[in-house]
PDBML (XML) file of the C-alpha atoms, coordinates in Angstrom:
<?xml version="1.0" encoding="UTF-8" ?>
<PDBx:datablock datablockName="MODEL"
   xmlns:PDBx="http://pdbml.pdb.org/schema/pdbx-v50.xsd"
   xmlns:xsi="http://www.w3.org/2001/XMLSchema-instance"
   xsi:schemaLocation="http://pdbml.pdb.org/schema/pdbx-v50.xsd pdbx-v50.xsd">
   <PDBx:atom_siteCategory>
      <PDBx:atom_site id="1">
         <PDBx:B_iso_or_equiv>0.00</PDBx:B_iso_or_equiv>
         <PDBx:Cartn_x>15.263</PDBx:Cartn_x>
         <PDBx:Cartn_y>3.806</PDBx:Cartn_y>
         <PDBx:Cartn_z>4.868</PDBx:Cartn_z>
         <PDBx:auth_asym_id>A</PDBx:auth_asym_id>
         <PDBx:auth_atom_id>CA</PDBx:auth_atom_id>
         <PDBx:auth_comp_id>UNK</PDBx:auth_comp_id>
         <PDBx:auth_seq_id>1</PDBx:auth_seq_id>
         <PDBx:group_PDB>ATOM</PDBx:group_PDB>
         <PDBx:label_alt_id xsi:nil="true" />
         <PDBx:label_asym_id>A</PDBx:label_asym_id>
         <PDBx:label_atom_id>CA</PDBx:label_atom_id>
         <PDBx:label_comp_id>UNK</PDBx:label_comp_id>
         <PDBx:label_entity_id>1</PDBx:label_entity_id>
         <PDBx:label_seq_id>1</PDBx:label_seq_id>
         <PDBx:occupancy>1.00</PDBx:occupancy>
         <PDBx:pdbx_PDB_model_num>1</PDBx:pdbx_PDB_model_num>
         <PDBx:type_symbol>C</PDBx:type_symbol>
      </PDBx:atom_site>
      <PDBx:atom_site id="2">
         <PDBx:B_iso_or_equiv>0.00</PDBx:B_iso_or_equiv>
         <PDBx:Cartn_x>17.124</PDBx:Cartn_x>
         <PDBx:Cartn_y>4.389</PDBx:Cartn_y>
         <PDBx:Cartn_z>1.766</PDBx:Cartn_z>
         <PDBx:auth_asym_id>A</PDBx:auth_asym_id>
         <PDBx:auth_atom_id>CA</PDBx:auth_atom_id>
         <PDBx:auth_comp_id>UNK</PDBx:auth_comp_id>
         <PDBx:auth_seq_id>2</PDBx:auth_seq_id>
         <PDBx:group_PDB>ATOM</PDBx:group_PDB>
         <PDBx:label_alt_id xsi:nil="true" />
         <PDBx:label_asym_id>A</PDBx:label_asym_id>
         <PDBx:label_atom_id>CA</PDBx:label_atom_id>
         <PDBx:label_comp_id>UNK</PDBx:label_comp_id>
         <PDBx:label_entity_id>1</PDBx:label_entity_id>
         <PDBx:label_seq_id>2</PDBx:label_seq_id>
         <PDBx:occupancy>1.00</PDBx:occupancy>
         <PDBx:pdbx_PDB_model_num>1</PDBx:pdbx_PDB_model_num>
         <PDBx:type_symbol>C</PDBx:type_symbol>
      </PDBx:atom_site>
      <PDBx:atom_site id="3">
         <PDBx:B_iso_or_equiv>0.00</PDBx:B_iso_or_equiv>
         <PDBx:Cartn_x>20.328</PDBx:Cartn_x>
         <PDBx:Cartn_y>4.573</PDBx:Cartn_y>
         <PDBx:Cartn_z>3.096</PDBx:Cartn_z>
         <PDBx:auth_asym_id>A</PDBx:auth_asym_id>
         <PDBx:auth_atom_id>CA</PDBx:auth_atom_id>
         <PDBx:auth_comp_id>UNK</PDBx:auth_comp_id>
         <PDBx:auth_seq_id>3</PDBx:auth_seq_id>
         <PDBx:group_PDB>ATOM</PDBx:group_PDB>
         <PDBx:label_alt_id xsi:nil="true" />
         <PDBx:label_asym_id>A</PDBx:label_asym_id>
         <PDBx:label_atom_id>CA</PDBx:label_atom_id>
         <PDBx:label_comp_id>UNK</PDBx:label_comp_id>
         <PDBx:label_entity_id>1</PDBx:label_entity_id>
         <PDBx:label_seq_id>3</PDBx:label_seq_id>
         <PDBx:occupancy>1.00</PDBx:occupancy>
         <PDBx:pdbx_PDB_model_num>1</PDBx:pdbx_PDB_model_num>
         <PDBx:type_symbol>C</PDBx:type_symbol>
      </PDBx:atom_site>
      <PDBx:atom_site id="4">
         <PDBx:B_iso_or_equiv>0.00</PDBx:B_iso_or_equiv>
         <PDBx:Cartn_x>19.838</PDBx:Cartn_x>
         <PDBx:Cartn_y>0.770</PDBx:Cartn_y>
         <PDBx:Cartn_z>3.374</PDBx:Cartn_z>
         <PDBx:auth_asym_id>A</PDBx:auth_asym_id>
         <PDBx:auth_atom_id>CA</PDBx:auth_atom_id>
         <PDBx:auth_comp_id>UNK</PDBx:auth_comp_id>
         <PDBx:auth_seq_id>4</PDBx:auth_seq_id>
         <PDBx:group_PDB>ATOM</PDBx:group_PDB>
         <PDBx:label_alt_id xsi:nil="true" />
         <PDBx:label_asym_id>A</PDBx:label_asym_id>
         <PDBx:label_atom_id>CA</PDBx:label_atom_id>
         <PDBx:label_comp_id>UNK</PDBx:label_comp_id>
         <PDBx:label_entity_id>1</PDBx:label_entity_id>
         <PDBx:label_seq_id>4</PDBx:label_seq_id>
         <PDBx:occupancy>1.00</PDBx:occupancy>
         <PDBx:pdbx_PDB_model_num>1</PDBx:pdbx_PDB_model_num>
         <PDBx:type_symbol>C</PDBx:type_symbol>
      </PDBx:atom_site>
      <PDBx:atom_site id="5">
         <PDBx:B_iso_or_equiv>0.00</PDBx:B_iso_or_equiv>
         <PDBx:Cartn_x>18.122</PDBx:Cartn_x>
         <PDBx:Cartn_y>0.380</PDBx:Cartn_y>
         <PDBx:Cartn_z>6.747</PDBx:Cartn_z>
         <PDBx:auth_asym_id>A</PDBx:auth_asym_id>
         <PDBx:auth_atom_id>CA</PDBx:auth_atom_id>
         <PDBx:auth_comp_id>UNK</PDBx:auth_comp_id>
         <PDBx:auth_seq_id>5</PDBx:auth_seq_id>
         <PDBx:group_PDB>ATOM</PDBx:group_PDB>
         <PDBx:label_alt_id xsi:nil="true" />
         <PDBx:label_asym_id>A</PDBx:label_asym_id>
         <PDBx:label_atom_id>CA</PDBx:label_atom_id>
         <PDBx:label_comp_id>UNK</PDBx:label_comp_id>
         <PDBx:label_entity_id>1</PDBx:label_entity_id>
         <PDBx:label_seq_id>5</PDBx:label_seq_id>
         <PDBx:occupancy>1.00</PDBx:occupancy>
         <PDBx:pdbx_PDB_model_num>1</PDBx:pdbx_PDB_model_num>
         <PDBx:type_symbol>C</PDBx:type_symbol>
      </PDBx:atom_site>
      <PDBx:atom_site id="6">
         <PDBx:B_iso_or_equiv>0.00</PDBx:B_iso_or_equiv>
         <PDBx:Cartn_x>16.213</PDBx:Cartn_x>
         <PDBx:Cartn_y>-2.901</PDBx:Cartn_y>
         <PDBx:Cartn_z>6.670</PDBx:Cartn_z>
         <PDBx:auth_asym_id>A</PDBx:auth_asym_id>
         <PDBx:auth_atom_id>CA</PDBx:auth_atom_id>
         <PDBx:auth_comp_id>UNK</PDBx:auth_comp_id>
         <PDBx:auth_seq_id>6</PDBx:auth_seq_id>
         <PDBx:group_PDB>ATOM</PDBx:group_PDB>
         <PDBx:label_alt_id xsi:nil="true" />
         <PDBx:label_asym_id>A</PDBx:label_asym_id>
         <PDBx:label_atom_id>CA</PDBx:label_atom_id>
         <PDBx:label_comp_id>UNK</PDBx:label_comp_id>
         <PDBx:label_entity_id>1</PDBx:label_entity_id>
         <PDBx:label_seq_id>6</PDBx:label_seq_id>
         <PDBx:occupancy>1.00</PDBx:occupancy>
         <PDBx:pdbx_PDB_model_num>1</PDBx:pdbx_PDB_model_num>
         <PDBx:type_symbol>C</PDBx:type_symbol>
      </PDBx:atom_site>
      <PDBx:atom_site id="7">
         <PDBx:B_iso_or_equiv>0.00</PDBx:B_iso_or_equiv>
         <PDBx:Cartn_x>17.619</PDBx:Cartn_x>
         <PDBx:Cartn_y>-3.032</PDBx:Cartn_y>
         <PDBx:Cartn_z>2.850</PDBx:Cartn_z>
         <PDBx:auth_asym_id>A</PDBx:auth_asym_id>
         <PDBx:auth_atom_id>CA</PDBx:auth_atom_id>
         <PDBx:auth_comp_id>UNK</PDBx:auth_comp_id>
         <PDBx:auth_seq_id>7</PDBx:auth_seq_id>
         <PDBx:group_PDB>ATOM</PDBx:group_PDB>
         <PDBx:label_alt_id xsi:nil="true" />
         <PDBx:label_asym_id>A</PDBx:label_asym_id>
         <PDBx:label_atom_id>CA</PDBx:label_atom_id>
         <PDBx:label_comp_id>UNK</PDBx:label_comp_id>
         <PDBx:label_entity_id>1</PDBx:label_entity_id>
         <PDBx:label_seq_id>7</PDBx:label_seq_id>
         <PDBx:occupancy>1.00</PDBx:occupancy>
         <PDBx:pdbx_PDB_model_num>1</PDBx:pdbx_PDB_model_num>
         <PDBx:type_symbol>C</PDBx:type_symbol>
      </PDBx:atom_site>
      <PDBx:atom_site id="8">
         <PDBx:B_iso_or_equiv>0.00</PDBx:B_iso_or_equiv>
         <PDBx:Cartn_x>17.401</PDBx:Cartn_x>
         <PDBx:Cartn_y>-7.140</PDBx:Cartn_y>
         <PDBx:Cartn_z>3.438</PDBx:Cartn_z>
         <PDBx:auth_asym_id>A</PDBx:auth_asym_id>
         <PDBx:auth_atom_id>CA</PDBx:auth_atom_id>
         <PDBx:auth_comp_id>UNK</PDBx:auth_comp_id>
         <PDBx:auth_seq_id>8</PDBx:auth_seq_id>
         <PDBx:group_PDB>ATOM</PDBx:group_PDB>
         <PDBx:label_alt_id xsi:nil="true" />
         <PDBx:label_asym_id>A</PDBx:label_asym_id>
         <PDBx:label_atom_id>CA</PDBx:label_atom_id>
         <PDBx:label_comp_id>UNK</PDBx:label_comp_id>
         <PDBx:label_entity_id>1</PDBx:label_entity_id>
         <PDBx:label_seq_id>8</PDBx:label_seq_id>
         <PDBx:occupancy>1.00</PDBx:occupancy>
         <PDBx:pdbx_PDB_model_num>1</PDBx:pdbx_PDB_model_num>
         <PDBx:type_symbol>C</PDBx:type_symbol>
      </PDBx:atom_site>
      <PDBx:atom_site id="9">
         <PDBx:B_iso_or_equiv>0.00</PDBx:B_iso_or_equiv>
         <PDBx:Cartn_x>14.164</PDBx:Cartn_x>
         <PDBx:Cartn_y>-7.037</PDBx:Cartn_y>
         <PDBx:Cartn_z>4.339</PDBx:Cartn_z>
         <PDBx:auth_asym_id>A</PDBx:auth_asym_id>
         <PDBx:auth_atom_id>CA</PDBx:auth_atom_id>
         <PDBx:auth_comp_id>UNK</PDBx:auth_comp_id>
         <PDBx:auth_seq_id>9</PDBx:auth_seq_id>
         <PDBx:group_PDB>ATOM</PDBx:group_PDB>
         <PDBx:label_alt_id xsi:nil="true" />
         <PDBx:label_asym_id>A</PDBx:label_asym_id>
         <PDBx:label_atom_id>CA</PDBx:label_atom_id>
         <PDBx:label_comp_id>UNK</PDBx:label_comp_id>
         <PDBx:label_entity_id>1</PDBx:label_entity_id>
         <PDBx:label_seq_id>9</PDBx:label_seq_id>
         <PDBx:occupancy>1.00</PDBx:occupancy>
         <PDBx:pdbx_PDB_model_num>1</PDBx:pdbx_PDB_model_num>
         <PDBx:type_symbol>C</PDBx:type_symbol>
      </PDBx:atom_site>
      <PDBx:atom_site id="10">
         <PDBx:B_iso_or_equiv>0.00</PDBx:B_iso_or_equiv>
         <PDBx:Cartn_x>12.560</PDBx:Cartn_x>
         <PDBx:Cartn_y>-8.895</PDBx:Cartn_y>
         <PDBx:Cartn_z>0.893</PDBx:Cartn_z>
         <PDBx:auth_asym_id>A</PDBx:auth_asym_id>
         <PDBx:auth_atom_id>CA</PDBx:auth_atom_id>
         <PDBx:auth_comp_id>UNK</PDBx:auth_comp_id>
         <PDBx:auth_seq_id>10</PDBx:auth_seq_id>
         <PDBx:group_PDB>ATOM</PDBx:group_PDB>
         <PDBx:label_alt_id xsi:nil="true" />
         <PDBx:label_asym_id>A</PDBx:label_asym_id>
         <PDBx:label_atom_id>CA</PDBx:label_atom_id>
         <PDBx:label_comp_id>UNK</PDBx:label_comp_id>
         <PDBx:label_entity_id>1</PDBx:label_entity_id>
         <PDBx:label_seq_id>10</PDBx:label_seq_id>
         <PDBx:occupancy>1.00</PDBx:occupancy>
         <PDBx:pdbx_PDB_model_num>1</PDBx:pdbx_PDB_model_num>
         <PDBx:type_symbol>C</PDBx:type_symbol>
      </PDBx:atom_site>
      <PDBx:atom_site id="11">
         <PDBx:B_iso_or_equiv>0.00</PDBx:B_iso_or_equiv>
         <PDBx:Cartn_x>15.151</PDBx:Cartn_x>
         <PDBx:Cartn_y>-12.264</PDBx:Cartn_y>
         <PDBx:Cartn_z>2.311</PDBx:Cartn_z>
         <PDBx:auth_asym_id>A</PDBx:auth_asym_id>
         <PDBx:auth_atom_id>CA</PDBx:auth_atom_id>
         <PDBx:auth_comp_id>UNK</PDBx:auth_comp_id>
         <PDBx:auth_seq_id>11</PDBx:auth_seq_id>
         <PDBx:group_PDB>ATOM</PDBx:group_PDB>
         <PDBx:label_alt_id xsi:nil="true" />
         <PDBx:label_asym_id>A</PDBx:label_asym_id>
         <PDBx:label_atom_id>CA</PDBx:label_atom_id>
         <PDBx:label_comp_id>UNK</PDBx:label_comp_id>
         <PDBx:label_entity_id>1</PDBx:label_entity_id>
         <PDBx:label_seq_id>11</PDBx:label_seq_id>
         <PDBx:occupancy>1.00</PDBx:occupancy>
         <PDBx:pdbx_PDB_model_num>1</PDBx:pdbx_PDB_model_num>
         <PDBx:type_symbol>C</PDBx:type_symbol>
      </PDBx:atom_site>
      <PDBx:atom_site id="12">
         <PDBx:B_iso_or_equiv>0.00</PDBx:B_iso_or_equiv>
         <PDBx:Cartn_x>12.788</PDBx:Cartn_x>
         <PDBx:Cartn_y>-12.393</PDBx:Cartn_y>
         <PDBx:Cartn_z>5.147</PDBx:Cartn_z>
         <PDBx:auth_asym_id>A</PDBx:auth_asym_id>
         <PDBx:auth_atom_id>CA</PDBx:auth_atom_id>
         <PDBx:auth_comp_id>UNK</PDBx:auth_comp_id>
         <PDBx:auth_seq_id>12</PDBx:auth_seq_id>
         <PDBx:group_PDB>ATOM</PDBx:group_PDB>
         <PDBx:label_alt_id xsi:nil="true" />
         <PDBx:label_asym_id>A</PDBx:label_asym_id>
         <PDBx:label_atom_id>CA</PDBx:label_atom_id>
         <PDBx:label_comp_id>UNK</PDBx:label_comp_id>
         <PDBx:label_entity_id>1</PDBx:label_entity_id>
         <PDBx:label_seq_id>12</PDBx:label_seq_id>
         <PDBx:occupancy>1.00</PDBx:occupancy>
         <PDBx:pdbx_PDB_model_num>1</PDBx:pdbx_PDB_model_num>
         <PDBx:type_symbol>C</PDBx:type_symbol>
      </PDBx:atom_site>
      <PDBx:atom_site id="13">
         <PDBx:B_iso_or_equiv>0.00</PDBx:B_iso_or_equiv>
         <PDBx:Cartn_x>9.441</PDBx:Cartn_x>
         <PDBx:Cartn_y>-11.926</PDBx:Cartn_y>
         <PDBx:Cartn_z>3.677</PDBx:Cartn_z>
         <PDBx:auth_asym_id>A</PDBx:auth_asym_id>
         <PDBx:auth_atom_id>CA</PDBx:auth_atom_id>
         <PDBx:auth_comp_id>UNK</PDBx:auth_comp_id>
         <PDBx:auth_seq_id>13</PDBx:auth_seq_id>
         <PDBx:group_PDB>ATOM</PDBx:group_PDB>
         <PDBx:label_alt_id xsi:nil="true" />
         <PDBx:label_asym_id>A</PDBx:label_asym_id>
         <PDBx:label_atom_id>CA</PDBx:label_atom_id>
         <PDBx:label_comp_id>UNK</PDBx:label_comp_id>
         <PDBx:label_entity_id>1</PDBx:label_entity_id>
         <PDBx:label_seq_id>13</PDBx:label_seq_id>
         <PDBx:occupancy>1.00</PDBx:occupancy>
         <PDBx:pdbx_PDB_model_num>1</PDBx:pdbx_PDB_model_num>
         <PDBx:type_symbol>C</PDBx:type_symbol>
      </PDBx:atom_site>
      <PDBx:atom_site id="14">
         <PDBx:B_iso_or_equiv>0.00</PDBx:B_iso_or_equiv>
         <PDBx:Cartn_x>7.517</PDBx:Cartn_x>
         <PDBx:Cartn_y>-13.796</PDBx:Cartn_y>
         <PDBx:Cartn_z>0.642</PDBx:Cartn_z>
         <PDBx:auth_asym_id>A</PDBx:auth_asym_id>
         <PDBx:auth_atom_id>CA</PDBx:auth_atom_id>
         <PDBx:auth_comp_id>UNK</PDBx:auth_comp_id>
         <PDBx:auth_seq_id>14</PDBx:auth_seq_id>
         <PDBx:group_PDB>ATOM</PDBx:group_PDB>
         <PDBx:label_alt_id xsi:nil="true" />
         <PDBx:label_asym_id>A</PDBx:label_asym_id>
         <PDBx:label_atom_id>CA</PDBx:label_atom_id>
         <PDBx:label_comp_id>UNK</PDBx:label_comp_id>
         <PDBx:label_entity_id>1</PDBx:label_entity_id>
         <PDBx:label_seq_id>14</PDBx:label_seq_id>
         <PDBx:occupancy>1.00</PDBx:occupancy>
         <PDBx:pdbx_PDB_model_num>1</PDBx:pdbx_PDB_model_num>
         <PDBx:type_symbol>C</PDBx:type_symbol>
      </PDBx:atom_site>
      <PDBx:atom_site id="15">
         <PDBx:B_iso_or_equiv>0.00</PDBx:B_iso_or_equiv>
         <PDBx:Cartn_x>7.333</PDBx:Cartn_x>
         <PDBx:Cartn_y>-10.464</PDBx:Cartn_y>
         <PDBx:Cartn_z>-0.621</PDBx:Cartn_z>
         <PDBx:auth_asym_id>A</PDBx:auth_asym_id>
         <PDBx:auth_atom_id>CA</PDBx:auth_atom_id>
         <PDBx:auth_comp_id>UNK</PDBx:auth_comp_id>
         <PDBx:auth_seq_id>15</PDBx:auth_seq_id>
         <PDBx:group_PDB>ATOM</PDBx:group_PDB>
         <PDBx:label_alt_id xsi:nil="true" />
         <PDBx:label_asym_id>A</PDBx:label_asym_id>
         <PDBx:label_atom_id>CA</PDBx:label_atom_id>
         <PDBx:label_comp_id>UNK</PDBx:label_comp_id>
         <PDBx:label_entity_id>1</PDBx:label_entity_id>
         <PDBx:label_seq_id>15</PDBx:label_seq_id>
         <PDBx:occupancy>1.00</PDBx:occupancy>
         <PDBx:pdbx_PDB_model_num>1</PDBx:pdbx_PDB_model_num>
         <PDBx:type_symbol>C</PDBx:type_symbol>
      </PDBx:atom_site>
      <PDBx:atom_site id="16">
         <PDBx:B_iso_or_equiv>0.00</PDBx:B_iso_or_equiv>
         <PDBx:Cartn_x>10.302</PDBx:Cartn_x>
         <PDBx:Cartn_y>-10.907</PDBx:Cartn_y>
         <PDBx:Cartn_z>-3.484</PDBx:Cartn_z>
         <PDBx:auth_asym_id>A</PDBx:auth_asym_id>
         <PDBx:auth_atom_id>CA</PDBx:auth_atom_id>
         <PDBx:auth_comp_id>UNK</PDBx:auth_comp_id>
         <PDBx:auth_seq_id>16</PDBx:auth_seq_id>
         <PDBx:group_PDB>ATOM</PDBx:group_PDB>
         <PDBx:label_alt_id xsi:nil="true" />
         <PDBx:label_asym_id>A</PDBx:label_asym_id>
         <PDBx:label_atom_id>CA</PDBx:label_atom_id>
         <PDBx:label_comp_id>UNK</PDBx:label_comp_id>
         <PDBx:label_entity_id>1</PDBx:label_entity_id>
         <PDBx:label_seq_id>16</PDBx:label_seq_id>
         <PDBx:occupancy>1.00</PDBx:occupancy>
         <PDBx:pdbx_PDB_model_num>1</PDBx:pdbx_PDB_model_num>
         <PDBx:type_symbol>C</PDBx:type_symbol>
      </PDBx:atom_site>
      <PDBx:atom_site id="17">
         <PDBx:B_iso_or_equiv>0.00</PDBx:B_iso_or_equiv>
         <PDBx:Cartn_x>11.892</PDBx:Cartn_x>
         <PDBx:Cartn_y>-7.767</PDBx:Cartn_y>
         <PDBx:Cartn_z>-4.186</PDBx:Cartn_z>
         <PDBx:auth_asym_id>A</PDBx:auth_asym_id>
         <PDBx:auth_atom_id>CA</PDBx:auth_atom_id>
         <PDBx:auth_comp_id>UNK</PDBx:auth_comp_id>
         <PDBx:auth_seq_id>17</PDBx:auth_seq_id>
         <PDBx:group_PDB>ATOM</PDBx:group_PDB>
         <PDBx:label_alt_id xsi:nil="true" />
         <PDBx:label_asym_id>A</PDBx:label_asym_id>
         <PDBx:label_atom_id>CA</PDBx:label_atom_id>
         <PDBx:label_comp_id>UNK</PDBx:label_comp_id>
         <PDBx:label_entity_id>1</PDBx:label_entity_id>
         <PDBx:label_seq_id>17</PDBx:label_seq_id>
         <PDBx:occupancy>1.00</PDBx:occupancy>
         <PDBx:pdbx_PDB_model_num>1</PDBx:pdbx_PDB_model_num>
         <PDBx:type_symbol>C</PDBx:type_symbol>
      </PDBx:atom_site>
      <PDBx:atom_site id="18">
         <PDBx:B_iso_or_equiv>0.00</PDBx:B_iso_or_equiv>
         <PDBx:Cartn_x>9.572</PDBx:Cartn_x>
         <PDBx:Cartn_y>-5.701</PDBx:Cartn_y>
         <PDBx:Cartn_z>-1.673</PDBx:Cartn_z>
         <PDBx:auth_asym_id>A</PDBx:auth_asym_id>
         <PDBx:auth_atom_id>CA</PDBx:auth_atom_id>
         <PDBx:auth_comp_id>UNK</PDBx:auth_comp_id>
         <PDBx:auth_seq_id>18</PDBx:auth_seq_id>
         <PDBx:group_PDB>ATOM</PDBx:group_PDB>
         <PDBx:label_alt_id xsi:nil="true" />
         <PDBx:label_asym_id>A</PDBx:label_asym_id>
         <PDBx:label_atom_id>CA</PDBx:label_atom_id>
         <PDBx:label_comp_id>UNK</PDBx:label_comp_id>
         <PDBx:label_entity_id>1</PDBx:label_entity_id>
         <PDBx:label_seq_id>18</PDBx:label_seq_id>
         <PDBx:occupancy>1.00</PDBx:occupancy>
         <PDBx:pdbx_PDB_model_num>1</PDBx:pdbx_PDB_model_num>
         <PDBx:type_symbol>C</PDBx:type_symbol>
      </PDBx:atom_site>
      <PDBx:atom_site id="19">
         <PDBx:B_iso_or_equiv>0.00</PDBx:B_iso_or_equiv>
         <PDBx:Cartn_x>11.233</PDBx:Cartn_x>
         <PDBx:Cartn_y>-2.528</PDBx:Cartn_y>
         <PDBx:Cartn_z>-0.525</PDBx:Cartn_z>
         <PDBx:auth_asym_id>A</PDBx:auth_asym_id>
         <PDBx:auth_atom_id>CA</PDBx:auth_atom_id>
         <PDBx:auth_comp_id>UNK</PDBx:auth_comp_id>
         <PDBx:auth_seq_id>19</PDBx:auth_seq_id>
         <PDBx:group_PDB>ATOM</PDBx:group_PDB>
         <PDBx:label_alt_id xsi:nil="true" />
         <PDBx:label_asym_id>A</PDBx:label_asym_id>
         <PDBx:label_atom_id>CA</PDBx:label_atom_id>
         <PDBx:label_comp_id>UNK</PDBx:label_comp_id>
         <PDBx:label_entity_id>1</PDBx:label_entity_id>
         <PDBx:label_seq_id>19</PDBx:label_seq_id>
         <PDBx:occupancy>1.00</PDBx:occupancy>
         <PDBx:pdbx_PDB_model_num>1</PDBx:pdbx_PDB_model_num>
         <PDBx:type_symbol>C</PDBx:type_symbol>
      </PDBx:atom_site>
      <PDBx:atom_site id="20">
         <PDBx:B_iso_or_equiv>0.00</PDBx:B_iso_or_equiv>
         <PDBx:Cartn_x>9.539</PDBx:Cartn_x>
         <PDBx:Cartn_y>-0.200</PDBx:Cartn_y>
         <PDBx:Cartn_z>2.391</PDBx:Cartn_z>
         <PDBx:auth_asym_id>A</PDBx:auth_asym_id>
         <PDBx:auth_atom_id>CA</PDBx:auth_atom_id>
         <PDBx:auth_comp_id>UNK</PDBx:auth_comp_id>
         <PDBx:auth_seq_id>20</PDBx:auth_seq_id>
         <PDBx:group_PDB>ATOM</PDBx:group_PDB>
         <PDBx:label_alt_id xsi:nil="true" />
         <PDBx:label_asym_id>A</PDBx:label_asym_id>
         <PDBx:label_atom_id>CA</PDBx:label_atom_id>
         <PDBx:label_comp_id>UNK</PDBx:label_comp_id>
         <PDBx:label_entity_id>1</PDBx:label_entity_id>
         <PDBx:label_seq_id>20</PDBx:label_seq_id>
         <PDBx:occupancy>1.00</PDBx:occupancy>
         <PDBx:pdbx_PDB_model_num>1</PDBx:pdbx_PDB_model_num>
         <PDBx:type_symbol>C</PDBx:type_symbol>
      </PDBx:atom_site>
      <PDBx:atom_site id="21">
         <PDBx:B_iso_or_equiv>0.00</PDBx:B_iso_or_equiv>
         <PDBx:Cartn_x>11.188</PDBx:Cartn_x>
         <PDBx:Cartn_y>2.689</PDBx:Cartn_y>
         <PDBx:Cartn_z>1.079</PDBx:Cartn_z>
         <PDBx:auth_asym_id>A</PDBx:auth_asym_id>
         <PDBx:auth_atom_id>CA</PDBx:auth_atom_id>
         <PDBx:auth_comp_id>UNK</PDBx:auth_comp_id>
         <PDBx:auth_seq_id>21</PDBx:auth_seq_id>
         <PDBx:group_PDB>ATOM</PDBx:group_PDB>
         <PDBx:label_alt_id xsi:nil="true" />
         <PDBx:label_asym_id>A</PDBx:label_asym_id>
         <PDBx:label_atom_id>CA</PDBx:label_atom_id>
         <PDBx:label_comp_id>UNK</PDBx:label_comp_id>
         <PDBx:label_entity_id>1</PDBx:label_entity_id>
         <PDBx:label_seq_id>21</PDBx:label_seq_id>
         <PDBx:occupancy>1.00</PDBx:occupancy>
         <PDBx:pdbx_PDB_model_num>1</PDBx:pdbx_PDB_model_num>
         <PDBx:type_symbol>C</PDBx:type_symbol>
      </PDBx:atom_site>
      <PDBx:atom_site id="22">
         <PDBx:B_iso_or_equiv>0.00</PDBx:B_iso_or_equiv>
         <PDBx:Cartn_x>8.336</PDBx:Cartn_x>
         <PDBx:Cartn_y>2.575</PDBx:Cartn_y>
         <PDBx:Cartn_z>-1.899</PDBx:Cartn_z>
         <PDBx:auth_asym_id>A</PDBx:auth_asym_id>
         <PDBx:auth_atom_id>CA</PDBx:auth_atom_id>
         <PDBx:auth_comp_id>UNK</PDBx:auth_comp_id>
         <PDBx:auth_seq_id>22</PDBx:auth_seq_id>
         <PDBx:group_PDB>ATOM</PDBx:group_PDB>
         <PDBx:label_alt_id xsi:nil="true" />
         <PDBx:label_asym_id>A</PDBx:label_asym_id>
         <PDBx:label_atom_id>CA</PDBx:label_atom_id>
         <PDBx:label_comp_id>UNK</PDBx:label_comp_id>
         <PDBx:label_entity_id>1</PDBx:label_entity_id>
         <PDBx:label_seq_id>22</PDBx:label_seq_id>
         <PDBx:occupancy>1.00</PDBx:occupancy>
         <PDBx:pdbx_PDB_model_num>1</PDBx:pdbx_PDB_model_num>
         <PDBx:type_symbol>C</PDBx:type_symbol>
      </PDBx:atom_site>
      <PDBx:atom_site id="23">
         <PDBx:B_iso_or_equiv>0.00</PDBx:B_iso_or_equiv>
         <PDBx:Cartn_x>5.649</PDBx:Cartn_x>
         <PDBx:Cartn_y>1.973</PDBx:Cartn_y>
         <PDBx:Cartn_z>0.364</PDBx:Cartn_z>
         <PDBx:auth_asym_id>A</PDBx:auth_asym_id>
         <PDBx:auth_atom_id>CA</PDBx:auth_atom_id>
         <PDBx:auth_comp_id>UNK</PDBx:auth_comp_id>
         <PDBx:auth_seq_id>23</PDBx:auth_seq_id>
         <PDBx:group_PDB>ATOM</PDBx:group_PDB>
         <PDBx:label_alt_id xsi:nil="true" />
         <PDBx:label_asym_id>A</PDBx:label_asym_id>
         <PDBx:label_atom_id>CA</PDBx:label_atom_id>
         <PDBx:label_comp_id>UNK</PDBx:label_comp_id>
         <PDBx:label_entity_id>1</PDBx:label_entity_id>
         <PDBx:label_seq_id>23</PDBx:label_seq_id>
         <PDBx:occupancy>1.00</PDBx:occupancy>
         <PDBx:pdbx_PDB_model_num>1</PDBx:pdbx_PDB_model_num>
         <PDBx:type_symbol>C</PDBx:type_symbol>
      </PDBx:atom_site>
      <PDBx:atom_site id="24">
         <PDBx:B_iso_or_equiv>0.00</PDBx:B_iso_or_equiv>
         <PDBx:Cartn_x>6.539</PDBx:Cartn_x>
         <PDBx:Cartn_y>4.998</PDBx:Cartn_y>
         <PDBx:Cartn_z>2.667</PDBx:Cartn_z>
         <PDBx:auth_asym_id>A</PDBx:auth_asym_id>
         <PDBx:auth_atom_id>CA</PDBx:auth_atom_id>
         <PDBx:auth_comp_id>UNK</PDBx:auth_comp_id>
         <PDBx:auth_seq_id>24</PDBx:auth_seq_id>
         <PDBx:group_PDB>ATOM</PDBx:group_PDB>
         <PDBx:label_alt_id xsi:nil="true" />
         <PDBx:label_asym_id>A</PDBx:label_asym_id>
         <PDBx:label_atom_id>CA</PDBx:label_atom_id>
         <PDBx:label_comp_id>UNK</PDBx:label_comp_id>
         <PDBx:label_entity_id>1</PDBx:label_entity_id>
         <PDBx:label_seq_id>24</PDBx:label_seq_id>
         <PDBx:occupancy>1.00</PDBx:occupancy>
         <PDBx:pdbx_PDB_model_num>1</PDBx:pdbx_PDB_model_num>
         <PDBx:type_symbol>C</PDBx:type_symbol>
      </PDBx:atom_site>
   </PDBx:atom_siteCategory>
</PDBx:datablock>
C-alpha cells in the first residue's frame, strides 16, 4: 500500500489524512 495503492483514500472518507498503510 505504500507504493500509493488506495493513496486517495482520506478524499473519500471523513477520516482526514487517514492512511491504511499505518493501520496495517
Amino acid at each position: 500500500l505504500s507504493q500509493g495503492v488506495l493513496s486517495n483514500i482520506s478524499s473519500i472518507t471523513d477520516l482526514g489524512g487517514f492512511d491504511p498503510v499505518w493501520l496495517f
